[in-house]
Protein backbone atom coordinates (compact mmCIF):
# COMPACT_ATOMS: atom_id res chain seq x y z
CA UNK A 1 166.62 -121.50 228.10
CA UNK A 2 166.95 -119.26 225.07
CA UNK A 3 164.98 -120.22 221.73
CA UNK A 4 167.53 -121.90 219.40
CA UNK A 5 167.67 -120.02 215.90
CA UNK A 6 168.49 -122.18 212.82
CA UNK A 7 167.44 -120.02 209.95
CA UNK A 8 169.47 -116.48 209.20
CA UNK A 9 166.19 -115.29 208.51
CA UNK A 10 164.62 -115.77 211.45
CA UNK A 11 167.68 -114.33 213.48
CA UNK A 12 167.45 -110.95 211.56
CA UNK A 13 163.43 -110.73 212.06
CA UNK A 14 163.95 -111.34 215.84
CA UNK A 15 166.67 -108.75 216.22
CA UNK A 16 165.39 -105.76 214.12
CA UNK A 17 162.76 -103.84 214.64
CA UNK A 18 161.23 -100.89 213.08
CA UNK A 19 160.62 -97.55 214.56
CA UNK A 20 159.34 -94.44 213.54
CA UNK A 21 160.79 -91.08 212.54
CA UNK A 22 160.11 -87.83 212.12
CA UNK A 23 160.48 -86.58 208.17
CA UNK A 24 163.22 -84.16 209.41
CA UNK A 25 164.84 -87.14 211.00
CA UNK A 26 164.50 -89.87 207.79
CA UNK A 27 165.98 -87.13 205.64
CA UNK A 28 168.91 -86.56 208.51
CA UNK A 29 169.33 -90.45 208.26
CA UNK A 30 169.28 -90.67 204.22
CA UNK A 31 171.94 -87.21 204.36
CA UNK A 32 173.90 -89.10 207.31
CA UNK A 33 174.05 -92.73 204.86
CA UNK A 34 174.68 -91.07 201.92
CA UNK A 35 177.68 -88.24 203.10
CA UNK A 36 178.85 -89.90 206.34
CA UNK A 37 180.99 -88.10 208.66
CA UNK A 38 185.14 -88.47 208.31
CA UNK A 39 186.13 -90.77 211.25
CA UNK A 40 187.69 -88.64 213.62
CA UNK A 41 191.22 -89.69 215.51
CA UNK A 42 190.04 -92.03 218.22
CA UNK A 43 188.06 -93.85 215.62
CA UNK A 44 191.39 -93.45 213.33
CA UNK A 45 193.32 -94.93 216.10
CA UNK A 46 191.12 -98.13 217.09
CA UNK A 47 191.07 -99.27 213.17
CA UNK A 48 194.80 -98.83 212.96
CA UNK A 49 194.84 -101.16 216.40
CA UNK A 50 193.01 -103.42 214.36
CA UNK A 51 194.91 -106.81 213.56
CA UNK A 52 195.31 -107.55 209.57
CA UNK A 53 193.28 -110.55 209.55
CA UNK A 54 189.51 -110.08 211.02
């Protein structure tokens, strides 16, 4: 049986984890977090399917 998790702390160390990157990748991640691509039409499309209320 899974391991019961009480504390939103412990949840969030269990599911990350860290991994490593290249220095051309970090600064493609930082670029990609800080200018993030427009949302093209099928992603335009499943927000507007989207009920009101979430």
């Amino acid at each position: 049986m899974p391991e019961q998790t009480t504390n939103k702390t412990d949840f969030f160390d269990k599911a990350t984890e860290a991994i490593k990157v290249s220095e051309r990748d970090f600064e493609q991640i930082l670029k990609l977090l800080e200018h993030p691509p427009r949302p093209n039409d099928k992603l335009q499309a499943a927000i507007a399917a989207l009920p009101c209320t979430l």
